[in-house]
Structure formats: C-alpha cells, structure tokens
Protein backbone atom coordinates (compact mmCIF):
# COMPACT_ATOMS: atom_id res chain seq x y z
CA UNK A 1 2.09 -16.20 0.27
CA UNK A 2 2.74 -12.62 1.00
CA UNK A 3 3.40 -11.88 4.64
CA UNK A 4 -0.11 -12.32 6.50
CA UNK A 5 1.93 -12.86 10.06
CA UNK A 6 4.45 -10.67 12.22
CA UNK A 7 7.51 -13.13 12.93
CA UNK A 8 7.65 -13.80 16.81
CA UNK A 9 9.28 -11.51 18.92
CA UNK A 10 8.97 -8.46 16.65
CA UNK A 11 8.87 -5.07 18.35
CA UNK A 12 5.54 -3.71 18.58
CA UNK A 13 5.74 0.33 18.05
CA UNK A 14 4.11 2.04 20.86
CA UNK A 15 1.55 4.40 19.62
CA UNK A 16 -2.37 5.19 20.13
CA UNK A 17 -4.34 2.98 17.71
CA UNK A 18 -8.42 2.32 17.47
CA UNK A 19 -10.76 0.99 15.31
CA UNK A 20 -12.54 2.83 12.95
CA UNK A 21 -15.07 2.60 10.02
CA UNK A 22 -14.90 3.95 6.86
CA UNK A 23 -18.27 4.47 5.00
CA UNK A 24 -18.29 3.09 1.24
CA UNK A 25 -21.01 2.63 -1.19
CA UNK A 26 -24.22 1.61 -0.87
CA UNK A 27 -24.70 2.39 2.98
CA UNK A 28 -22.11 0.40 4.27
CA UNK A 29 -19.12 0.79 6.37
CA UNK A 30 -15.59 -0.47 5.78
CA UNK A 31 -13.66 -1.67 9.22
CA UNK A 32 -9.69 -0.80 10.05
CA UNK A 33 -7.29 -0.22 12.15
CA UNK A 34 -6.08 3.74 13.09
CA UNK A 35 -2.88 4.42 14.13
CA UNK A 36 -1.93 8.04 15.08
CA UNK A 37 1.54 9.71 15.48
CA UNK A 38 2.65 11.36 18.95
CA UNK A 39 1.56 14.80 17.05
CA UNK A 40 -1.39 15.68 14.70
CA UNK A 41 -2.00 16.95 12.65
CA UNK A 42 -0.60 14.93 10.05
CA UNK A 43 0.20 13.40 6.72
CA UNK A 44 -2.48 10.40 6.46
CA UNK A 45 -1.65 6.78 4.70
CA UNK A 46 -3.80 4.61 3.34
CA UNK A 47 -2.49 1.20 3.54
CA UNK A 48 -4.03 -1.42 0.67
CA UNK A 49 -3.14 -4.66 1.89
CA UNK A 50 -2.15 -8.03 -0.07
CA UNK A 51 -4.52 -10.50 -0.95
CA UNK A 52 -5.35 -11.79 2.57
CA UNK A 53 -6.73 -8.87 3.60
CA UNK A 54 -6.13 -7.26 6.79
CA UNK A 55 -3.91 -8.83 8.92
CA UNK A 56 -1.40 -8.52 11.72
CA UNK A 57 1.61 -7.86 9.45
CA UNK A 58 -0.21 -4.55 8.71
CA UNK A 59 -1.97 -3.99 11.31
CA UNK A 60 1.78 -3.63 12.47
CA UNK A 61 2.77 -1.52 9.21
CA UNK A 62 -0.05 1.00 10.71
CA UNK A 63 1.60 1.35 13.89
CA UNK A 64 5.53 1.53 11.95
CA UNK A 65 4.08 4.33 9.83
CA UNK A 66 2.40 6.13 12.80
CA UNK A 67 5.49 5.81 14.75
CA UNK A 68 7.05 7.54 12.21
CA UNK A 69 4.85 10.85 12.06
CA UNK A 70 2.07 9.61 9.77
CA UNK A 71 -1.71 9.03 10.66
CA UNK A 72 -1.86 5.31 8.91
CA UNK A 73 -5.24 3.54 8.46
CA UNK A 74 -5.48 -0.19 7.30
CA UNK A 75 -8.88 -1.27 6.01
CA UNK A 76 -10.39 -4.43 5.40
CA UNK A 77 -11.49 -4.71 2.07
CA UNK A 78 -12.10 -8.12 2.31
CA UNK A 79 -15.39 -7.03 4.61
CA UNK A 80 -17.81 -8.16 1.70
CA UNK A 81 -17.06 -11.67 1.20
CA UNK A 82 -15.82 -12.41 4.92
CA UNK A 83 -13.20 -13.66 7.23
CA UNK A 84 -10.63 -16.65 5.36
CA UNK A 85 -12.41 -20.36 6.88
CA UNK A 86 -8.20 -20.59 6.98
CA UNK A 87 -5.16 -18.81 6.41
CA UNK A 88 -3.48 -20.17 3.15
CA UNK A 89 -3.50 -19.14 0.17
CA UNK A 90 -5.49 -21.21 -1.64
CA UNK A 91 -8.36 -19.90 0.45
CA UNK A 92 -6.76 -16.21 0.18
CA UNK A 93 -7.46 -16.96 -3.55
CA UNK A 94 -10.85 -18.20 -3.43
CA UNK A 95 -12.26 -15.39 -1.45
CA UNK A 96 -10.00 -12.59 -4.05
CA UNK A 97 -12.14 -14.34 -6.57
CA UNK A 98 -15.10 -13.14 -5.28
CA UNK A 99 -14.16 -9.55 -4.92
CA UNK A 100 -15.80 -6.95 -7.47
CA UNK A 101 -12.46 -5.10 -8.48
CA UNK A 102 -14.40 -2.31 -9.44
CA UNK A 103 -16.00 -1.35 -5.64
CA UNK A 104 -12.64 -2.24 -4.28
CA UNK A 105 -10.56 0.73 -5.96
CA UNK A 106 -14.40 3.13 -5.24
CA UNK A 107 -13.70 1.49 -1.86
CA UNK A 108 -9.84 3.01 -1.36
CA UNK A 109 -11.23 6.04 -3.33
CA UNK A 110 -13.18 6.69 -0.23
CA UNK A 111 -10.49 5.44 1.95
CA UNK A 112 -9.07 8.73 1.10
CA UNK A 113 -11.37 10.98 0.99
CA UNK A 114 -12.52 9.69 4.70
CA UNK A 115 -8.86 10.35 5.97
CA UNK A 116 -8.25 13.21 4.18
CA UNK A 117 -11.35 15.09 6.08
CA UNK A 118 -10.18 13.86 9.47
CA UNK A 119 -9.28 16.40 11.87
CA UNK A 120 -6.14 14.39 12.47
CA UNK A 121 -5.07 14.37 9.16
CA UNK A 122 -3.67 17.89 7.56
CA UNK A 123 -5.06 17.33 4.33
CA UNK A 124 -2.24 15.28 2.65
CA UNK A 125 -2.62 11.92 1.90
CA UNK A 126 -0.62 9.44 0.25
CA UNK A 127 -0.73 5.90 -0.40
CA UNK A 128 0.95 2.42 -0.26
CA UNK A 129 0.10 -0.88 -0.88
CA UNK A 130 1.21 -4.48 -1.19
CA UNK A 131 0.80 -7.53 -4.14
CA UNK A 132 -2.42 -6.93 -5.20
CA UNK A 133 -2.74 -3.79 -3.57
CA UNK A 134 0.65 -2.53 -4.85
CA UNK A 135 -1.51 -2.81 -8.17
CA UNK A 136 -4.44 -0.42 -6.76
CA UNK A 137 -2.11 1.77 -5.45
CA UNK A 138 -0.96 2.01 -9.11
CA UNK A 139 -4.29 2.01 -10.46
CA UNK A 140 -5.33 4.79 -8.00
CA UNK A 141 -2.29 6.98 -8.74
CA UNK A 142 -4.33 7.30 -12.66
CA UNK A 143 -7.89 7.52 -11.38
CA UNK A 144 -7.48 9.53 -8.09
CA UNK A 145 -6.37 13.12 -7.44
CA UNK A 146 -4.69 14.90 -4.81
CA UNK A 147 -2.62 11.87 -3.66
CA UNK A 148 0.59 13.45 -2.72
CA UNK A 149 2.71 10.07 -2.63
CA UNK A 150 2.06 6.70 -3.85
CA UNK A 151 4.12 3.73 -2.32
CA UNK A 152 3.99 -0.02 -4.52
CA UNK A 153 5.24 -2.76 -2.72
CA UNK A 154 5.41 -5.77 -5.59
CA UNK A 155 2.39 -4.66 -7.75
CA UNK A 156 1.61 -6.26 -11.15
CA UNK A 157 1.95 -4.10 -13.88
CA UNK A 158 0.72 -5.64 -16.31
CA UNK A 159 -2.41 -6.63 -14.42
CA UNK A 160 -6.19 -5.85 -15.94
CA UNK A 161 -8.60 -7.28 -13.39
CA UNK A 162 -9.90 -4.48 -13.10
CA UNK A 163 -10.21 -3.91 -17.00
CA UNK A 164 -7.34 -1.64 -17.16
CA UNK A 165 -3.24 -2.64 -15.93
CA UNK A 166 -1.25 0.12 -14.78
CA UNK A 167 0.86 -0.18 -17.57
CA UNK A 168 -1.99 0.75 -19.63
CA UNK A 169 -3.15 3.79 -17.18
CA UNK A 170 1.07 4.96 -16.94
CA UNK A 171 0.03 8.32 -18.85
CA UNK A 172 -2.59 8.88 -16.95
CA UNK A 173 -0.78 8.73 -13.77
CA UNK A 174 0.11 11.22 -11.39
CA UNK A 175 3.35 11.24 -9.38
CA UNK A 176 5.28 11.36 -7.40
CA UNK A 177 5.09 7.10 -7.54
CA UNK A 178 8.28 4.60 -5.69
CA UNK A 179 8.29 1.20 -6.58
CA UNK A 180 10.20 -1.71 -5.13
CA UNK A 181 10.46 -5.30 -6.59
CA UNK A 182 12.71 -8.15 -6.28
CA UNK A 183 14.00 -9.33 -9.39
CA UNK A 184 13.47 -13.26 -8.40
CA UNK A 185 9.76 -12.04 -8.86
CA UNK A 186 8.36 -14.04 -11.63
CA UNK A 187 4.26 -12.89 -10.70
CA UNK A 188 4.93 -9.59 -11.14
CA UNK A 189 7.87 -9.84 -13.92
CA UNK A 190 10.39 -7.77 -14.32
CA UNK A 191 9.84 -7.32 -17.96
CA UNK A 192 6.53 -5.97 -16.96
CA UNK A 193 8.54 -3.71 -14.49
CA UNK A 194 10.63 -2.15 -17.51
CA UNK A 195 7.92 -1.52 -19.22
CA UNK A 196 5.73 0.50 -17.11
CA UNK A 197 9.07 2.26 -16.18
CA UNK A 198 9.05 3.48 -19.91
CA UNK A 199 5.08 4.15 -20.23
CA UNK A 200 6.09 6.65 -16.76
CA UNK A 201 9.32 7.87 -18.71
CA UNK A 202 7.45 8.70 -21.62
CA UNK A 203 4.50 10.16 -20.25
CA UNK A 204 6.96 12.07 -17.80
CA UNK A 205 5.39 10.90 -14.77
CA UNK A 206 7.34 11.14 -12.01
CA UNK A 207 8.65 8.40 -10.11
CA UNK A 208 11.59 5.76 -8.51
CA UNK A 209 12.00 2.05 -8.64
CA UNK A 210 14.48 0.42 -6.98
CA UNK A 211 14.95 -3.40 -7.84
CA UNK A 212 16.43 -5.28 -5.45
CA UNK A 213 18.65 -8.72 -6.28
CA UNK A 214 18.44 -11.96 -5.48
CA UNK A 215 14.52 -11.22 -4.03
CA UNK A 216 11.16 -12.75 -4.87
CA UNK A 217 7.62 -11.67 -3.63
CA UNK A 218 6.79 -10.54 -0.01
CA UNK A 219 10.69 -9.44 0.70
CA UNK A 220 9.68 -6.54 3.06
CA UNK A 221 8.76 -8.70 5.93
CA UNK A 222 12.33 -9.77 6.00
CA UNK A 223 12.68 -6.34 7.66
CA UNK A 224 11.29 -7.73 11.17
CA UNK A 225 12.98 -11.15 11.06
CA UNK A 226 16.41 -11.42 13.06
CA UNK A 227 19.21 -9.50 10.98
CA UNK A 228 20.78 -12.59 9.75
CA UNK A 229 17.94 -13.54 7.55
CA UNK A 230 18.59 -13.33 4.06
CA UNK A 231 17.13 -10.54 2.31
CA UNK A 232 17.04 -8.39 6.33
CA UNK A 233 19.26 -5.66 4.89
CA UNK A 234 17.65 -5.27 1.49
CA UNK A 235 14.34 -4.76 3.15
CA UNK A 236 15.47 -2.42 5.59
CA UNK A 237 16.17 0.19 3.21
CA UNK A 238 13.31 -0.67 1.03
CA UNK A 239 11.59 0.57 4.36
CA UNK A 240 13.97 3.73 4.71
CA UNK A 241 13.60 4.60 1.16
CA UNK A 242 10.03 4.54 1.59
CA UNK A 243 9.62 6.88 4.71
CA UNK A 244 12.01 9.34 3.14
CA UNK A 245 9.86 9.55 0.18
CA UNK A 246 7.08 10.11 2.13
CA UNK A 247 9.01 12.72 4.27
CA UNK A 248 9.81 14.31 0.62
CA UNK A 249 6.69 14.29 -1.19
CA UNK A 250 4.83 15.92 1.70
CA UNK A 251 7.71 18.31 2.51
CA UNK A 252 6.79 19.90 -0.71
CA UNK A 253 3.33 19.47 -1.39
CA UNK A 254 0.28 22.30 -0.24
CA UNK A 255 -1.08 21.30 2.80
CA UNK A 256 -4.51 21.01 2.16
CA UNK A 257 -4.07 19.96 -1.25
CA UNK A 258 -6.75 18.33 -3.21
C-alpha cells in the first residue's frame, strides 16, 4: 500500500481549494481537487497520484503545495472505471487493471495543458507524481513539452505498461527531473534506479536522485506522522528537497513557456 490516508491529527494547510473538472478525450470531463496559493498568479502542479487514485493523502499534498506558492491540482484518473467497492489493495489492483495506460498519460497530457491556460496559473507547469504515477511523471517528462519540473516519488523505471519504461524513453527526456527512492524498495529496484540514472547521464538529461537508506515504498507519508516515527526525518527533506527544486526550476524558466 502506498499512503491512501492522512495519519490522524495531521495539520490541515489553510488555503482556498474547489473542485474542478478537467476535460479529456472523447467529451468527457476529469474531476479534482484545486488548491490555490495566497497569491496568483502562479507556478501550477499537476499531481499524478498512486494507484488508488485520488485520495485524502493528496488531496492534502494539493493543499501542502498550494501553501507553499504553487496552484496544485489532483485529478482522479481513476474516473473511468469508478470508486474502489474497498480500500485495499487488492481492489486498488483490480480496478489499475482495468485502466487503458494509453488515455491515462493523454489524460495528464491534458491535465497540463488545462492548468497551464488557467488564469491562475502563469504559464509554468511542472509535475509530480507517486508509485505508479511517479512512472507517468517519467513517462511524461519524454512525451510532453514545456514541463518546467518533473517530481518522481518511487516510480518504476523499468516499467512498460504503457509499451515503453522510462528507462527506455531516458533520451528522450527533458529535464530538469528529481527522483527519490528508498533503497529497501524491491518494486521499483534499485538496480533499475542505476540504470535509468545512466540512460539520463548519457543522454545528458538533466536531473537529481537522492536515495534514501533503510526506506521501502510510500516513505513520504512518514513526513505527517509524529517525529519519532522511523523514516519522519528522511521524508521531511525528501519534501524540502522537492519544493526547492520547484522554487529552482521555475526561478529560471520563461514564464509563459511552452
């Protein structure tokens, strides 16, 4: 399991949120949650969840990301195939296996081109997503332009659901890309890690990946448990690491940039 829930008693950031739709293929139109910053416009982020879809964990994320200057959306993707009759993972799995991998990455495709036209949004957009979605974050960094920062949380590089892994796509990629992993990861493998660190190397992509010890799968929620939790410190500057990349890769880039 990734991190579908927000641990009791975790702060809730204050900021403006709605719901919005984002229209997709074929006519229809993708739900999620908004959250804006105290002051826009701004950067926009386009969360890709895990493989549960949508839930409060993110629906959080969108709120810690708008708190911190960002316009962050979080879409369901799942909105296809439905709600989970339960939240485990063997039912997260069974709907995931009904998902056309294809539409989903057209799906965040338009994800950013929707936020990227907001008025809210100054015409930077980056991206970040989570376990499957740290994948199609990775996949999107090849097949996408104009995204000014991609964040992967866990992805699988050596994935090819959707016919391709990102290992594969690594020359085609466009930075700047950060990457976090615990090394206690076995689904994602760290082997795998290396070596789409050397397809970016040799393709001269740029990017970071930090590896952090002792760490499996899902380590960022650690980051709103109580401090003594193992892994709490480790995730916390996963998290830090991540908003000062943003803060960097936007610093720099055109605003307005396609």
């Amino acid at each position: 399991m990734c991190h579908p829930e927000v641990p009791a008693g975790a702060p809730i950031p204050d900021v403006r949120v709605e719901e919005a739709t984002i229209p997709v293929e074929g006519g229809a139109a993708m739900p999620g949650l908004l959250a804006f910053p105290e002051r826009v416009p701004a950067p926009g982020i386009l969360i890709v969840n895990d493989v549960f879809g949508r839930s409060p964990f993110y629906d959080n994320l969108a709120r810690r990301l708008a708190q911190a200057g960002f316009v962050a959306t979080t879409p369901e993707y799942f909105f296809r195939e439905g709600a989970l009759p339960e939240p485990t993972r063997d039912a997260a799995m069974a709907r995931a296996k009904k998902l056309d991998f294809k539409r989903w990455g057209r799906d965040m495709s338009a994800g950013i081109d929707w936020l990227r036209t907001r008025r809210d949004v100054n015409g930077l957009v980056g991206t970040i997503g989570f376990c499957m979605g740290g994948t199609m974050v990775l996949l999107l960094a090849a097949r996408k332009e104009g995204i000014a920062a991609t964040v992967s949380y866990y992805g699988f590089p050596a994935d090819a659901r959707t016919d391709t892994s990102p290992i594969d796509l690594a020359p085609k990629m466009r930075g700047p890309i950060l990457g976090h992993w615990g090394d206690q990861d076995t689904g994602a493998g760290m082997d795998n890690v290396e070596r789409l660190r050397a397809a970016l190397d040799q393709a001269k992509v740029e990017h970071e990946f930090h590896i952090y010890p002792s760490l499996g799968h899902g380590f960022l929620k650690a980051s709103l448990e109580d401090p003594k939790t193992p892994g709490y410190e480790q995730a916390c500057t996963s998290w830090k690491r991540t908003l000062e990349f943003y803060r960097r890769c936007f610093a720099r880039a055109p605003v307005g940039a396609r």
